[in-house]
N, C-alpha and C. Protein backbone atom coordinates (compact mmCIF):
# COMPACT_ATOMS: atom_id res chain seq x y z
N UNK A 1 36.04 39.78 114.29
CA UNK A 1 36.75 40.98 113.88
C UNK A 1 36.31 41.30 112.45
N UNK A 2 36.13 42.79 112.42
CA UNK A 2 35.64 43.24 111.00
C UNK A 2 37.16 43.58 110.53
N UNK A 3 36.57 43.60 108.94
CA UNK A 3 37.82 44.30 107.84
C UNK A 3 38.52 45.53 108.36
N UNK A 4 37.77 46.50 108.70
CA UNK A 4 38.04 47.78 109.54
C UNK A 4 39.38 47.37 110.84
N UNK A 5 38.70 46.65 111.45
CA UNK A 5 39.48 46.41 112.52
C UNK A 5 40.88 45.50 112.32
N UNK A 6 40.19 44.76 111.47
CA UNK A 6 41.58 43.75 111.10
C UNK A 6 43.09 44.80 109.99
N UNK A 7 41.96 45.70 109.54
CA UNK A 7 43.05 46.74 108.83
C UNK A 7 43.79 47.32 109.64
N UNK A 8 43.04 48.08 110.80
CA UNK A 8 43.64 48.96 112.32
C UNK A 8 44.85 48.17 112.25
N UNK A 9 44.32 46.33 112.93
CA UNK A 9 45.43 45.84 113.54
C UNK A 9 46.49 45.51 112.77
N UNK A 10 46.84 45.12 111.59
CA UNK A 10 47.82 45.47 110.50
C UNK A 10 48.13 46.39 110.90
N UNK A 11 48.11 47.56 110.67
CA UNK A 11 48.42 48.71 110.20
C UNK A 11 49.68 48.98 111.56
N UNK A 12 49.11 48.73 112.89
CA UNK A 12 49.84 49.18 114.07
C UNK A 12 50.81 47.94 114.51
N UNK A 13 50.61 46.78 113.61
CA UNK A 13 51.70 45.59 113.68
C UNK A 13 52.71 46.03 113.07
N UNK A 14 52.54 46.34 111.65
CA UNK A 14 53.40 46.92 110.46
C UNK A 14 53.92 48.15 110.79
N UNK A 15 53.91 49.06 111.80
CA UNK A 15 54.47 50.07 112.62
C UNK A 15 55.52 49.78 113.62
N UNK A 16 54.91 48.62 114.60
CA UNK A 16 55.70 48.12 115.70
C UNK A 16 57.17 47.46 114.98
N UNK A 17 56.55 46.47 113.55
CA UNK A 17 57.35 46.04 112.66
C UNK A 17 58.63 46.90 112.34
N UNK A 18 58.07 47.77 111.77
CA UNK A 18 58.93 48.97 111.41
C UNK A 18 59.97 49.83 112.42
N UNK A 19 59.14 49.83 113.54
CA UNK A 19 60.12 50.41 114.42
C UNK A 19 61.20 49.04 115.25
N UNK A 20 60.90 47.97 114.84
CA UNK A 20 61.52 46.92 115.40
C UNK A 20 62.99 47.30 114.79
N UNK A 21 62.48 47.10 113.23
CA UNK A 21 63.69 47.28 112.11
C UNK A 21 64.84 48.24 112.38
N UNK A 22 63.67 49.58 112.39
CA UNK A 22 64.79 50.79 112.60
C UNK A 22 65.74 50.42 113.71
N UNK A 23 65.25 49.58 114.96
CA UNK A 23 66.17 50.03 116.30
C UNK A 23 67.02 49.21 115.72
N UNK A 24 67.28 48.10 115.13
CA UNK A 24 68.32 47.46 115.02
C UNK A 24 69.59 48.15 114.12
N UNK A 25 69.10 48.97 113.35
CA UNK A 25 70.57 49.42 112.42
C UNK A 25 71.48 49.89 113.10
N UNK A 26 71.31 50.21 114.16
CA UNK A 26 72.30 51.33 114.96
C UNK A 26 73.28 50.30 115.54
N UNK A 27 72.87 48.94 116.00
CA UNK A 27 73.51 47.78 116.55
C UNK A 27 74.40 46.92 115.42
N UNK A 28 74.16 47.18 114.01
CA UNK A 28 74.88 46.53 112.83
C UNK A 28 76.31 46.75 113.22
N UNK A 29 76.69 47.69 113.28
CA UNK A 29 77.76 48.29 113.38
C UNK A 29 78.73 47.61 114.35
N UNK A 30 78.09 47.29 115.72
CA UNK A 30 79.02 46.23 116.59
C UNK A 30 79.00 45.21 116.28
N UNK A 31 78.65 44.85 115.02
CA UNK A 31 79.07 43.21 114.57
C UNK A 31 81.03 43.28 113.87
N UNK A 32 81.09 44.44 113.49
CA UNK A 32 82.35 44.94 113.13
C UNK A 32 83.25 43.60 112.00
N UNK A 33 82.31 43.39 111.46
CA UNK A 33 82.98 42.74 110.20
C UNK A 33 82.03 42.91 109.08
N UNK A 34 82.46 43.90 108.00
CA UNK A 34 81.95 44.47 106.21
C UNK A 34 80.69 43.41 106.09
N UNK A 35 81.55 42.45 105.36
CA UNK A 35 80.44 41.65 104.67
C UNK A 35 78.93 41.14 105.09
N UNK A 36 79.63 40.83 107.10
CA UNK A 36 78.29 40.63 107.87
C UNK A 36 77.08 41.62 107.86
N UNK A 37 77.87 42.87 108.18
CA UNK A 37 77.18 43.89 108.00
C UNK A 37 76.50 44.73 107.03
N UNK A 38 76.95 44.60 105.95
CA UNK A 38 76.45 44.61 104.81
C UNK A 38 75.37 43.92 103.95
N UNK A 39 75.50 42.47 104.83
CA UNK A 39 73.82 41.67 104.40
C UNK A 39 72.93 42.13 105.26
N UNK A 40 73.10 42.15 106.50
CA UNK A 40 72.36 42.26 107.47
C UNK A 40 71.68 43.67 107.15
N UNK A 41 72.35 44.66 106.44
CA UNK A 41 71.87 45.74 106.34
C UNK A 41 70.91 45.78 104.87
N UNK A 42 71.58 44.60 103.71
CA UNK A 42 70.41 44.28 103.06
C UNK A 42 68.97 43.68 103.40
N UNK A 43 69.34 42.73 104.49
CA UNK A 43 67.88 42.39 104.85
C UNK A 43 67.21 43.08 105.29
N UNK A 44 67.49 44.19 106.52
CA UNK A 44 66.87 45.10 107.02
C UNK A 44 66.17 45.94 105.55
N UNK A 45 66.71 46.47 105.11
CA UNK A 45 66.06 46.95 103.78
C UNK A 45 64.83 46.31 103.18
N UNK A 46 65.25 45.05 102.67
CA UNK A 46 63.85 44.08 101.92
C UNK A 46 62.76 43.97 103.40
N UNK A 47 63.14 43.99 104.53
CA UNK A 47 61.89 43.89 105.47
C UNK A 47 61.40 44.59 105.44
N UNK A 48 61.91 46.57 105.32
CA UNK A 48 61.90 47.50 105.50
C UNK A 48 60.47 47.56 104.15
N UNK A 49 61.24 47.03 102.84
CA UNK A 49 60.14 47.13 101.76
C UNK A 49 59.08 46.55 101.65
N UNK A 50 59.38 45.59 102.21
CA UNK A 50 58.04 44.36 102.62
C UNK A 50 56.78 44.92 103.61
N UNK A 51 57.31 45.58 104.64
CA UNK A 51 56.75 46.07 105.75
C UNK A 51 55.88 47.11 104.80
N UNK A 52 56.31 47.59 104.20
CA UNK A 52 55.63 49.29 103.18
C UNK A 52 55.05 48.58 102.09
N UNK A 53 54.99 47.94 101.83
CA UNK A 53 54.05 46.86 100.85
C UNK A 53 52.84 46.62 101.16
N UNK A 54 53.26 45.82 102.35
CA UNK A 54 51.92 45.45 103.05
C UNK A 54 51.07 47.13 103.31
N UNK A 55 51.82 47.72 104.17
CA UNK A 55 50.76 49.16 104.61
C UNK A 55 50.31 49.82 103.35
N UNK A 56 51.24 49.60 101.93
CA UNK A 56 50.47 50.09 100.86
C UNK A 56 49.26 49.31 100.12
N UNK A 57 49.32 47.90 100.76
CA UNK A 57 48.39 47.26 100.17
C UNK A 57 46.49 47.69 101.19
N UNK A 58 46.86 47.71 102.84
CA UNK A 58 46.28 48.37 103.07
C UNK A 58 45.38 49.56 103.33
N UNK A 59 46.53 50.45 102.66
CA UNK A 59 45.74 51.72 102.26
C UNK A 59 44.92 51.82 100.77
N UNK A 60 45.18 50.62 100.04
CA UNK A 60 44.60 50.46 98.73
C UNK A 60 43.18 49.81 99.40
N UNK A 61 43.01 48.92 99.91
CA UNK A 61 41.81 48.43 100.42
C UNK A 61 40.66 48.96 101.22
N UNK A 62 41.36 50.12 102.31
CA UNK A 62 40.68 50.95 103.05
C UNK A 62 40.07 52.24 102.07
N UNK A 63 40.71 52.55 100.93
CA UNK A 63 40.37 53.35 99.76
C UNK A 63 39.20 53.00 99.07
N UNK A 64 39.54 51.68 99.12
CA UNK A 64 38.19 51.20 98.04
C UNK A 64 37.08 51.06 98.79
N UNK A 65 37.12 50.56 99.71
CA UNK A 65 36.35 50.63 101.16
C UNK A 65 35.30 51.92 101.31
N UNK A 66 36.31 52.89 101.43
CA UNK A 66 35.60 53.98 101.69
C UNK A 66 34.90 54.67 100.21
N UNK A 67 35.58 54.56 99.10
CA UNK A 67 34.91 54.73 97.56
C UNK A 67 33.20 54.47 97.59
N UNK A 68 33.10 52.52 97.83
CA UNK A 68 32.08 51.95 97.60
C UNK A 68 30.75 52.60 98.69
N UNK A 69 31.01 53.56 99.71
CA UNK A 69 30.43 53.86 100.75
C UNK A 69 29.52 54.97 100.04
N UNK A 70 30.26 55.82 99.04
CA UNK A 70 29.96 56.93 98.46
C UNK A 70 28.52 56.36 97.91
């Protein structure tokens, strides 16, 4: 596997990732106790930022990528 490809496959992990995340918030809510729900909704967040980290670190690499081509 090239850089190219290994970027693709990031990129559509860190999507699936992302949409993993989203489906769960809607289910926080039937845990029906504050505090539970309230971390759980912090973690979702830091994954949420983590997940956009990584895809921003990827789009920094595929940038330079394509720069050095010039």
């Amino acid at each position: 596997m090239d850089r190219a490809e290994a970027i693709q496959q990031l990129k559509t992990e860190c999507n699936q990732a992302s949409a993993g995340v989203t489906r769960m918030h809607p289910l926080v809510a039937a845990l029906k106790d504050g505090p539970t729900e309230s971390e759980v909704f912090r973690a979702l967040f830091e994954l949420t930022k983590q997940v956009e980290t990584v895809k921003k670190h990827l789009m920094k690499l595929e940038r330079r990528d394509d720069s050095e081509l010039v």
